[in-house]
C-alpha atoms as a PDB file:
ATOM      1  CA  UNK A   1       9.420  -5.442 -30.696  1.00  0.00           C
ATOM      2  CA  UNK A   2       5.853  -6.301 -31.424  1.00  0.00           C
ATOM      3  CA  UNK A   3       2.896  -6.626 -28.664  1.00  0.00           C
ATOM      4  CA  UNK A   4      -0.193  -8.633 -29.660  1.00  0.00           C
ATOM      5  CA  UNK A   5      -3.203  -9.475 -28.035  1.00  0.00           C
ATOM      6  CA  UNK A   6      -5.848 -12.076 -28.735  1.00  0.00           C
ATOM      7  CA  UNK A   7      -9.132 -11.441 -27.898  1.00  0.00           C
ATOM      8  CA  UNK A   8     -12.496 -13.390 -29.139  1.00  0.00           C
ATOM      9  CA  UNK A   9     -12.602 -16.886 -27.024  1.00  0.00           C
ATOM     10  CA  UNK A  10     -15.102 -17.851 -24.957  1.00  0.00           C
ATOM     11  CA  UNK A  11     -17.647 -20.280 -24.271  1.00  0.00           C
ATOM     12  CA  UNK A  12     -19.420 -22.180 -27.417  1.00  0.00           C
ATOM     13  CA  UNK A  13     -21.137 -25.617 -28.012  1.00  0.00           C
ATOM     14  CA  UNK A  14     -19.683 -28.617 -29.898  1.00  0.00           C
ATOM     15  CA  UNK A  15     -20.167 -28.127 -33.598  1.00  0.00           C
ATOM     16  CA  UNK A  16     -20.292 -24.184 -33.345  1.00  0.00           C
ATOM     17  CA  UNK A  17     -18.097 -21.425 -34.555  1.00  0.00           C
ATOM     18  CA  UNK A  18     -15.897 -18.987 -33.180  1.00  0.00           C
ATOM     19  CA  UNK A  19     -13.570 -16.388 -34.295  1.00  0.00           C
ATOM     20  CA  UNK A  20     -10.277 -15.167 -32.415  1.00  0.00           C
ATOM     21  CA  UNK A  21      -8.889 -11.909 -33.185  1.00  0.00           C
ATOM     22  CA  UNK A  22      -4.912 -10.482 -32.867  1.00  0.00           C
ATOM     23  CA  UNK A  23      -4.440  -7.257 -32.569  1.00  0.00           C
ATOM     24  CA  UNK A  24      -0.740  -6.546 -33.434  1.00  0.00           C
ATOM     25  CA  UNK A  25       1.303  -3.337 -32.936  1.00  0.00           C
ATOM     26  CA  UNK A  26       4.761  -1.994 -32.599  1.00  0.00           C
ATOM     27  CA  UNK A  27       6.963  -2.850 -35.327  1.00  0.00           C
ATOM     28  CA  UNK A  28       4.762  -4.615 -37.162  1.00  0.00           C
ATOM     29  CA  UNK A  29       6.324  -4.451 -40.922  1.00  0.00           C
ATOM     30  CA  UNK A  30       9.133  -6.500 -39.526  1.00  0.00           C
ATOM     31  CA  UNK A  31       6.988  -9.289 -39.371  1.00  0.00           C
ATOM     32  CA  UNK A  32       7.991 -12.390 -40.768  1.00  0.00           C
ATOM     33  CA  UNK A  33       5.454 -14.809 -39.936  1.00  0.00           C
ATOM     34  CA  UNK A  34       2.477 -15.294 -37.915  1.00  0.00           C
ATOM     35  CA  UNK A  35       1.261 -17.967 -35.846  1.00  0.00           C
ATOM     36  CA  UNK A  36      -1.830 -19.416 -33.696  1.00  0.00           C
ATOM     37  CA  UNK A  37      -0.670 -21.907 -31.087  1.00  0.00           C
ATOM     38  CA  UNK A  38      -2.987 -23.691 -28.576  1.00  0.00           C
ATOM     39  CA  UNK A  39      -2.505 -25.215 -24.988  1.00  0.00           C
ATOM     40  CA  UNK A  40      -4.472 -27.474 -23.239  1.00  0.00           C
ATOM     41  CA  UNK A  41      -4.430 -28.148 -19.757  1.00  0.00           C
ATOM     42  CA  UNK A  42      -1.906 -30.682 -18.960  1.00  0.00           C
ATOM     43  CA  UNK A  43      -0.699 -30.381 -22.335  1.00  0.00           C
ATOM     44  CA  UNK A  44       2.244 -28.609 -24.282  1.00  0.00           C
ATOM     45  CA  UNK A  45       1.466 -26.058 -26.467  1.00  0.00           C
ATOM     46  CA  UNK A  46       0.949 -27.283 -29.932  1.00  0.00           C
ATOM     47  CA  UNK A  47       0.786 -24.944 -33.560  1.00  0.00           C
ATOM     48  CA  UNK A  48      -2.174 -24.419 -35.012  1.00  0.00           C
ATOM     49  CA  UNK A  49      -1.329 -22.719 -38.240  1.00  0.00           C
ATOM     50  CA  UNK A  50       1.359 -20.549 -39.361  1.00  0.00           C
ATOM     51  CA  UNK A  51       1.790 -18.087 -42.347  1.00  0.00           C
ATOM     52  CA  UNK A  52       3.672 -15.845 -44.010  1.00  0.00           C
ATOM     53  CA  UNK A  53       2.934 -12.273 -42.993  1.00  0.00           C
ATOM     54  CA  UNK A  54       2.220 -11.284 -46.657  1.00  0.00           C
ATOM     55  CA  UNK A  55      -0.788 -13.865 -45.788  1.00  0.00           C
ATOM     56  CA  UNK A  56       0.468 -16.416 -48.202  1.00  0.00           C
ATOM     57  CA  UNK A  57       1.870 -19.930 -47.531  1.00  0.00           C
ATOM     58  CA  UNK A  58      -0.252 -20.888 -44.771  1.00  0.00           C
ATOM     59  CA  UNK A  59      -0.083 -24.490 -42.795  1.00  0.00           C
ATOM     60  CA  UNK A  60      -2.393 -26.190 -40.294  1.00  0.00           C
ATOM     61  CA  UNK A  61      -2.182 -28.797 -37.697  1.00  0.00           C
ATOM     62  CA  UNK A  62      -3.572 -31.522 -39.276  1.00  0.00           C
ATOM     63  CA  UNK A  63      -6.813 -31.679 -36.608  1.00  0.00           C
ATOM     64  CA  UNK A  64      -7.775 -28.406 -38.356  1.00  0.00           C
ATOM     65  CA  UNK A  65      -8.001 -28.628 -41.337  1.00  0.00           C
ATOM     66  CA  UNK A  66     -10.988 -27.811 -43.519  1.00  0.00           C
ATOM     67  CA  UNK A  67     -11.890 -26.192 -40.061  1.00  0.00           C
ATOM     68  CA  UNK A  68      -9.912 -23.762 -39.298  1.00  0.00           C
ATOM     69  CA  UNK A  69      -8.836 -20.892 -41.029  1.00  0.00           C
ATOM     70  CA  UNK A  70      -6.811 -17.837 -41.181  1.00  0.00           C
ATOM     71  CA  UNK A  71      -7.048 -14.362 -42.463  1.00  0.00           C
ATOM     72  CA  UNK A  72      -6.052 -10.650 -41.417  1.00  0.00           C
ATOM     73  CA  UNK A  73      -6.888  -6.996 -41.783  1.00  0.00           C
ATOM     74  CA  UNK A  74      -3.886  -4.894 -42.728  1.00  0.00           C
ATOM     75  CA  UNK A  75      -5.744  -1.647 -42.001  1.00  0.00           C
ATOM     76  CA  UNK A  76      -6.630  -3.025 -38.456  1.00  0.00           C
ATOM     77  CA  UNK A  77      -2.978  -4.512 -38.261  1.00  0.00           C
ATOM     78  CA  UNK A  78      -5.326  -7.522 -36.975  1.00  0.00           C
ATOM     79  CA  UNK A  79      -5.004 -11.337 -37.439  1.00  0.00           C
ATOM     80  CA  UNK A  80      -7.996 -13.903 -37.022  1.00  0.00           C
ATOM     81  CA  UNK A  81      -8.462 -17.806 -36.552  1.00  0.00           C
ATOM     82  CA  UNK A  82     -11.870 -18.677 -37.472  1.00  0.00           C
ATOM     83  CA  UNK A  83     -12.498 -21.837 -36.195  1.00  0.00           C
ATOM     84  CA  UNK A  84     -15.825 -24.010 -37.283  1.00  0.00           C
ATOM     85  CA  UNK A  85     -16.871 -27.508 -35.925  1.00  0.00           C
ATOM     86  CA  UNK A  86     -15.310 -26.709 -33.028  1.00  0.00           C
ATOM     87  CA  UNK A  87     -15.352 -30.143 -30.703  1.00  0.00           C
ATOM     88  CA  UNK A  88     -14.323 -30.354 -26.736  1.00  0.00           C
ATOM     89  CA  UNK A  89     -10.802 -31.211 -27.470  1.00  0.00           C
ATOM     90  CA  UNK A  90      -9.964 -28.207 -29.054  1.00  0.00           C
ATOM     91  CA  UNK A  91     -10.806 -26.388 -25.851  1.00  0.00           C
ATOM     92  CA  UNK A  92      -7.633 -24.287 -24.370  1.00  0.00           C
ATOM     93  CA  UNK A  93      -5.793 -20.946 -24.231  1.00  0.00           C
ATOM     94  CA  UNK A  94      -5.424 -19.922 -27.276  1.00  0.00           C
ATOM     95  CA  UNK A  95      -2.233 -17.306 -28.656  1.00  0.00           C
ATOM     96  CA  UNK A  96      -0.908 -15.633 -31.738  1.00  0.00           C
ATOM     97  CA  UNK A  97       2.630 -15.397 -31.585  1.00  0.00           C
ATOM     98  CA  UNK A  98       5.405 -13.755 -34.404  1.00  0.00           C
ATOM     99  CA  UNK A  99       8.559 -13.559 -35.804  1.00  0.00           C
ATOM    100  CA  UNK A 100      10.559 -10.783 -36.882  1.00  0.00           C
ATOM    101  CA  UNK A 101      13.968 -12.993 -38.036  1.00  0.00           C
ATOM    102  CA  UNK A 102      13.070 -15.790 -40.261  1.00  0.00           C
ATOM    103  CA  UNK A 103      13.279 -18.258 -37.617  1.00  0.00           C
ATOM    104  CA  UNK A 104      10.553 -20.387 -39.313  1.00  0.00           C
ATOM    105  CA  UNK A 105       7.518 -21.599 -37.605  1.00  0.00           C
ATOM    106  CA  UNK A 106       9.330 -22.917 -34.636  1.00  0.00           C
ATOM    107  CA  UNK A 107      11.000 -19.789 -33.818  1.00  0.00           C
ATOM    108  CA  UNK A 108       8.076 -17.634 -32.422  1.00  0.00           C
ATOM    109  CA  UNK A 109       9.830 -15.012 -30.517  1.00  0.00           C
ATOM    110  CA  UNK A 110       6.755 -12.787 -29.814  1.00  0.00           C
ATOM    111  CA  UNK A 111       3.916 -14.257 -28.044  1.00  0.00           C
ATOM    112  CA  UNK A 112       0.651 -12.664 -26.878  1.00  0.00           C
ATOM    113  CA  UNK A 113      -0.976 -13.487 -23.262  1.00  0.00           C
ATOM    114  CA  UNK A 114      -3.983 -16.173 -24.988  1.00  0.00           C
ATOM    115  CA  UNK A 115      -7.492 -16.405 -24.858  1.00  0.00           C
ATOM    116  CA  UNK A 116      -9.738 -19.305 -24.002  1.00  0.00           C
ATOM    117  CA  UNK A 117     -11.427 -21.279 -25.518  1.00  0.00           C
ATOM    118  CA  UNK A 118     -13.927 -23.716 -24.039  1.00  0.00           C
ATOM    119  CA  UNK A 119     -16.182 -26.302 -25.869  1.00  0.00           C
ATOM    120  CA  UNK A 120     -18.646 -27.682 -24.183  1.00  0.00           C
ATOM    121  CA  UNK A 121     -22.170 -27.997 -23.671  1.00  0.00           C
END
């Protein structure tokens, strides 16, 4: 089992910066990959990267790219999206999510609760 909470969003203008943070825990070596997944209202959720947990072998959403970006602390056991440029559609609740079975991107088994994330001014 692995828990994770996201922590970071908030409230920022168009065109600013923001960085989300997931703390993981539990059995966290097991840990294939490692997601960020956001949902607007109305909408489904949609991927917003996913990587390897070694770090390597990362993909974005196409809408992100050269905007986003993802890194994590091994000491902290801590993931982060930063996310520049931000604009009013990427507004949402934002979530981590993992994997311990190699079930690929689309087979996110462990999700955290979200944080939002609202752009506007």
């Amino acid at each position: 089992q692995v828990q994770l909470v996201e922590s970071g969003g908030g409230l920022v203008q168009p065109g600013g910066s923001l960085r989300l943070s997931c703390a993981a825990s539990g059995s966290i070596f097991s840990i294939v990959r490692m997601g960020w997944y956001r949902q607007a209202v109305g909408k489904e959720r949609e991927r917003i990267s996913c990587s390897l947990s070694s770090g390597r072998r990362t993909t974005y959403a196409d809408p992100v790219k050269g905007r986003f970006s993802v890194s994590r602390d091994v000491a902290k056991s801590t993931a982060y999206l930063q996310m520049n440029s931000l604009k009013p559609e990427y507004t949402g609740v934002y979530y981590c999510a993992a994997e311990l079975y190699n079930s690929g991107c689309n087979g996110m088994a462990f999700w955290g609760k979200g944080t939002l994330v609202t752009v506007s001014s």
